[in-house]
Protein backbone atom coordinates (compact mmCIF):
# COMPACT_ATOMS: atom_id res chain seq x y z
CA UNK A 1 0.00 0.00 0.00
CA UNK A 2 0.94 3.29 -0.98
CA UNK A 3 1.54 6.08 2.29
CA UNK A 4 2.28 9.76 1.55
CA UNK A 5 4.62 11.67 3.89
CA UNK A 6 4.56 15.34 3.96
CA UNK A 7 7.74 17.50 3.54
CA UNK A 8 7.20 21.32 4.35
CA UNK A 9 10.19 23.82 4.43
CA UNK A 10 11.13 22.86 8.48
CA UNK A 11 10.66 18.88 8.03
CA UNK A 12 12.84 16.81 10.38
CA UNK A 13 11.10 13.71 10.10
CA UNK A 14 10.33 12.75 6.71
CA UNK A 15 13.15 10.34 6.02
CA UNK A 16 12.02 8.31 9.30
CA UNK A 17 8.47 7.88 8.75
CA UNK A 18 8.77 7.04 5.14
CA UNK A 19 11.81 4.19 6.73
CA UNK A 20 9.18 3.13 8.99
CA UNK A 21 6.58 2.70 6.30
CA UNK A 22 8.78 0.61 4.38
CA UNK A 23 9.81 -1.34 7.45
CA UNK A 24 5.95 -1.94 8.38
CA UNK A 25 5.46 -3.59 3.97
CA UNK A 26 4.20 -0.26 2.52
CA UNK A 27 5.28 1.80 -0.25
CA UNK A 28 6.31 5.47 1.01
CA UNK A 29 5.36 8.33 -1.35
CA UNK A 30 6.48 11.51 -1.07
CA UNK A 31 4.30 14.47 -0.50
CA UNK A 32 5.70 18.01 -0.91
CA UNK A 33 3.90 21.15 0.96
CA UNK A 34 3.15 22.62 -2.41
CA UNK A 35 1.88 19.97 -3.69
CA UNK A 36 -2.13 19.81 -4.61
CA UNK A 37 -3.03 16.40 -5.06
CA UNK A 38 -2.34 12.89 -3.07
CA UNK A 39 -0.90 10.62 -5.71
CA UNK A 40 -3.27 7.96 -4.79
CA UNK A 41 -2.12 7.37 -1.55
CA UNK A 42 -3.92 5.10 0.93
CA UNK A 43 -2.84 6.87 3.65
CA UNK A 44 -0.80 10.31 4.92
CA UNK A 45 1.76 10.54 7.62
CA UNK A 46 2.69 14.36 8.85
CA UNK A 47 6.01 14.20 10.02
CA UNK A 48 7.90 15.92 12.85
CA UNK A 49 10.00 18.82 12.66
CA UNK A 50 9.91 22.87 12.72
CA UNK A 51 7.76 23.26 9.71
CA UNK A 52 8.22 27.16 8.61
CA UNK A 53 10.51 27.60 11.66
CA UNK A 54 7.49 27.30 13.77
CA UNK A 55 6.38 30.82 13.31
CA UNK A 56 3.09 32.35 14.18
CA UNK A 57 2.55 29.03 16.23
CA UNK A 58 4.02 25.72 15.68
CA UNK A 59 2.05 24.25 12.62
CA UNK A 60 0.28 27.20 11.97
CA UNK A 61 1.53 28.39 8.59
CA UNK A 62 2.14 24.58 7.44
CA UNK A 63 -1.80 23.95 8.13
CA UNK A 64 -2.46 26.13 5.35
CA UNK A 65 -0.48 24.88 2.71
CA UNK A 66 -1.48 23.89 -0.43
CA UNK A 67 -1.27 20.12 0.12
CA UNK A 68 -3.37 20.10 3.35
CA UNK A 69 -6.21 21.25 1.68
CA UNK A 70 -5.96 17.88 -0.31
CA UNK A 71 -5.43 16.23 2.97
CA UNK A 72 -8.45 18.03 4.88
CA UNK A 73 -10.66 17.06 1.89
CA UNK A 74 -9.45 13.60 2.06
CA UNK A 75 -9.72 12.85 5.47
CA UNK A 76 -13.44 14.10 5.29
CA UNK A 77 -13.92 10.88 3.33
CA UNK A 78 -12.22 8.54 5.27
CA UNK A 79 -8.50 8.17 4.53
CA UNK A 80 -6.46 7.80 7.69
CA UNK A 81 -3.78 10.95 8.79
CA UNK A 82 -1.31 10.11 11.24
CA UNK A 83 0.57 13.52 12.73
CA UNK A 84 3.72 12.93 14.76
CA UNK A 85 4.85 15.67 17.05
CA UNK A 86 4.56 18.82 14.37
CA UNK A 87 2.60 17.01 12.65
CA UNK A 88 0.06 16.66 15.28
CA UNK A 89 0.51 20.24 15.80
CA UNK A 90 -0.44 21.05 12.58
CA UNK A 91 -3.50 18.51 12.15
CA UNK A 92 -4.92 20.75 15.38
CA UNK A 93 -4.33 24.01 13.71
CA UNK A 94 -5.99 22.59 10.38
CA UNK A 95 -9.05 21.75 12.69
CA UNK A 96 -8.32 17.94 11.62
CA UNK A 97 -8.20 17.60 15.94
CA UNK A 98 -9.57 19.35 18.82
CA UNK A 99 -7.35 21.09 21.27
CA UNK A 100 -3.75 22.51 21.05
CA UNK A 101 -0.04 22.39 21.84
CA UNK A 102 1.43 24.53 23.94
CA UNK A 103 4.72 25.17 25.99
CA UNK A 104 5.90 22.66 27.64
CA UNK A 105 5.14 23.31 31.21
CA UNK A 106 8.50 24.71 32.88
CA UNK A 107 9.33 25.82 29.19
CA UNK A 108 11.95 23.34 28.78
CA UNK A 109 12.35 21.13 25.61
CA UNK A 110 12.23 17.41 26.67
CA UNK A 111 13.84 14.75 24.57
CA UNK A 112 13.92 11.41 26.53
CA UNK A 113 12.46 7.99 26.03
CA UNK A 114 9.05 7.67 26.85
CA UNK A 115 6.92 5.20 28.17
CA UNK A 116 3.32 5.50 26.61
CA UNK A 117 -0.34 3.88 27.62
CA UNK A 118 -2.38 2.80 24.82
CA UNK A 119 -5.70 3.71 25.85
CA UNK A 120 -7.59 2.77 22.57
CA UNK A 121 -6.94 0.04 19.96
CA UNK A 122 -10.16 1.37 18.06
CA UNK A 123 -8.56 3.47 15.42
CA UNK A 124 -6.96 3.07 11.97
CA UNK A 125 -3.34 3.20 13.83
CA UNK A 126 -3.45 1.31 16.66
CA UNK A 127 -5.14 -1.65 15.85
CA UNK A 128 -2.52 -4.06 16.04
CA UNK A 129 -1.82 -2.67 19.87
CA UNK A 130 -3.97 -3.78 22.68
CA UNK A 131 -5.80 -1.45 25.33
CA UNK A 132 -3.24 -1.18 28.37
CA UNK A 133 -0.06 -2.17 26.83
CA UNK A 134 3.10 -0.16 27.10
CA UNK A 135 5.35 1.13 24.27
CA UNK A 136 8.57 2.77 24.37
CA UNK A 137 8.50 5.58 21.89
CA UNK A 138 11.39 8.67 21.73
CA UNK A 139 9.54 12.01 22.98
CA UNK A 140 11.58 15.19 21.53
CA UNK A 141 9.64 18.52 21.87
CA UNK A 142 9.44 22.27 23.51
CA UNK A 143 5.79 22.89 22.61
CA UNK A 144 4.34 18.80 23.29
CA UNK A 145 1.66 20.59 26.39
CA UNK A 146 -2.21 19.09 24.80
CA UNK A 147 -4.49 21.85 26.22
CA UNK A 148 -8.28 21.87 25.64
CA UNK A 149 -11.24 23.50 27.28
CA UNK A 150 -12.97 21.42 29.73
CA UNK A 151 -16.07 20.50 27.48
CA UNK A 152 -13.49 19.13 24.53
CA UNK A 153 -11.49 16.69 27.35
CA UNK A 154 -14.74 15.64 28.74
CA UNK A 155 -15.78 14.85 24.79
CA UNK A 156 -12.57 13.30 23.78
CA UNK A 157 -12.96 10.99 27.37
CA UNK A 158 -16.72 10.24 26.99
CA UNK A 159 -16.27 8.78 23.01
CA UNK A 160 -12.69 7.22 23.26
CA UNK A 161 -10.75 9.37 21.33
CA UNK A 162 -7.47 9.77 23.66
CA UNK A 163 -5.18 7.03 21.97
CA UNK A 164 -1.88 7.43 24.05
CA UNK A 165 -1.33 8.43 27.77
CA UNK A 166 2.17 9.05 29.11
CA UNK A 167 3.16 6.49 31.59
CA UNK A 168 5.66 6.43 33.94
CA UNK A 169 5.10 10.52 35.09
CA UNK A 170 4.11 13.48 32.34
CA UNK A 171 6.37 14.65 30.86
CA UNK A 172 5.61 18.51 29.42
CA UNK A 173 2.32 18.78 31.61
CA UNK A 174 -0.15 17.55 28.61
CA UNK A 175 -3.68 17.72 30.25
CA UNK A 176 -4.93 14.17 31.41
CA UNK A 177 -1.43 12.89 30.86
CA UNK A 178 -2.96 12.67 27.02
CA UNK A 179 0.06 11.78 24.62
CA UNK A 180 -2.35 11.25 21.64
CA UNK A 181 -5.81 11.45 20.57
CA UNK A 182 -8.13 10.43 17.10
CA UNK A 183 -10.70 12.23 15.21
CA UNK A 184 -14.23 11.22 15.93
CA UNK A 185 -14.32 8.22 13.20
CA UNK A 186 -10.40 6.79 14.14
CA UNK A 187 -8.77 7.57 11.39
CA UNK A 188 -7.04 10.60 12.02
CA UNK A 189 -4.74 10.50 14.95
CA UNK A 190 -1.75 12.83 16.35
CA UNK A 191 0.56 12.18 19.01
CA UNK A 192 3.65 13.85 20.18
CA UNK A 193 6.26 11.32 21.00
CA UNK A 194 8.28 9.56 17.63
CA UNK A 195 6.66 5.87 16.73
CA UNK A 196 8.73 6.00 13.16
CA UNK A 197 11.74 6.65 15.64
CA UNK A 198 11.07 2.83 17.34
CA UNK A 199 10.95 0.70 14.49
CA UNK A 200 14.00 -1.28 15.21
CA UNK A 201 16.05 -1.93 18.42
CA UNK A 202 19.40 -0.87 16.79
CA UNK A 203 18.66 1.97 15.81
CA UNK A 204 15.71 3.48 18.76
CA UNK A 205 14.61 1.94 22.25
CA UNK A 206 12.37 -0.46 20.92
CA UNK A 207 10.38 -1.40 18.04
CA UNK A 208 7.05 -0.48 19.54
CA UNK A 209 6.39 2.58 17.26
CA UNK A 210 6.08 0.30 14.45
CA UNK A 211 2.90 -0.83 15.26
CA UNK A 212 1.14 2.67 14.29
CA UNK A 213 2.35 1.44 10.92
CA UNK A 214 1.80 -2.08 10.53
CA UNK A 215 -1.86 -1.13 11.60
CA UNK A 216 -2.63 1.23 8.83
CA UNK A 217 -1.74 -0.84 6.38
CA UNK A 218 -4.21 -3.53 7.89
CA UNK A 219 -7.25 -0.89 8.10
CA UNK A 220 -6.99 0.46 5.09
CA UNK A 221 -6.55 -3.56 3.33
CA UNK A 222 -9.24 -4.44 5.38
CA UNK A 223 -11.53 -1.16 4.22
């Protein structure tokens, strides 16, 4: 199966989540920020990085590009979206996810490995984990704080929708210890810490990120 990663000016992350595609059996295709069409991809990864030097806000120029438009439309009909760290930023400034990232509390970047919950195996990415296991993901971010008013937590609690809780103590001060959370129907999903960055033990912590990948290609086979 064919999954597009993103590339805007700022993109760390590209080369790793198209490597963890490829590691998972899928095809990586890549997407470029001006780009205004999908190439027929099954799926869309938004990679991590400082996409337009993270002016304005972090994500907020990059959810306006001309290729997110395609994605928006997309998703709206079903295909699955997977944003890691900037990318989740930006999937919550294109109004893809509720809520927003903010400073990390005590304003200090963190980049450790991270111990993650998975609190839902419902969605189009985490299928292939169970509810209450434990991954070891990298976490690398200065603005990784999920804030939401108190009517979108209670919302995102009441239907299921937070995917990934940090275990083990939070981290940046994320509300609800929430890591990661999915768009009403599963298939969109953003978290902050680096699955495509745990693919394989030599080269990460673990190879528990791979999962969000292996699933994907099993929803959207299955679809």
């Amino acid at each position: 199966m064919r999954v597009g990663v993103i590339t805007f000016p700022g993109t760390l992350d590209d080369v790793d989540a198209a490597r963890a595609v490829r590691y998972a059996g899928g095809e990586p295709v890549a997407l470029w920020h001006a780009d205004t069409g999908l190439r027929g991809v099954g799926a869309v990864v938004v990679p991590g990085g400082f996409s337009y030097g993270d002016y304005l806000r972090a994500g907020a120029i990059a959810a306006r590009a001309p290729i997110m438009t395609s994605v928006i439309e997309a998703a709206g009909r079903g295909l699955p979206v997977l944003g890691i760290c900037n990318g989740f930023q930006i999937l919550c400034e294109a109004g893809l996810l509720p809520g927003a990232l903010v400073r990390n509390a005590g304003l200090h970047f963190v980049c450790r490995d991270q111990r993650l919950h998975v609190a839902s195996a419902d969605t189009a990415w985490t299928r292939d984990y169970a509810v209450g296991q434990e991954i070891l993901v990298p976490l690398k971010s200065g603005e990784g704080r999920f804030v939401a008013d108190a009517d979108t937590l209670a919302r995102l609690e009441g239907e299921g929708r937070v995917v990934f809780r940090y275990a083990g103590g939070n981290p940046n001060g994320s509300l609800a210890d929430i890591a990661g959370i999915a768009s009403v129907d599963g298939r969109v999903v953003g978290l902050m810490p680096h699955p495509e960055h745990a693919i394989d033990p030599l080269f990460g912590p673990s190879e528990e990120g791979l999962g969000l990948f292996t699933s994907v290609l099993r929803a959207v086979a299955a679809a």
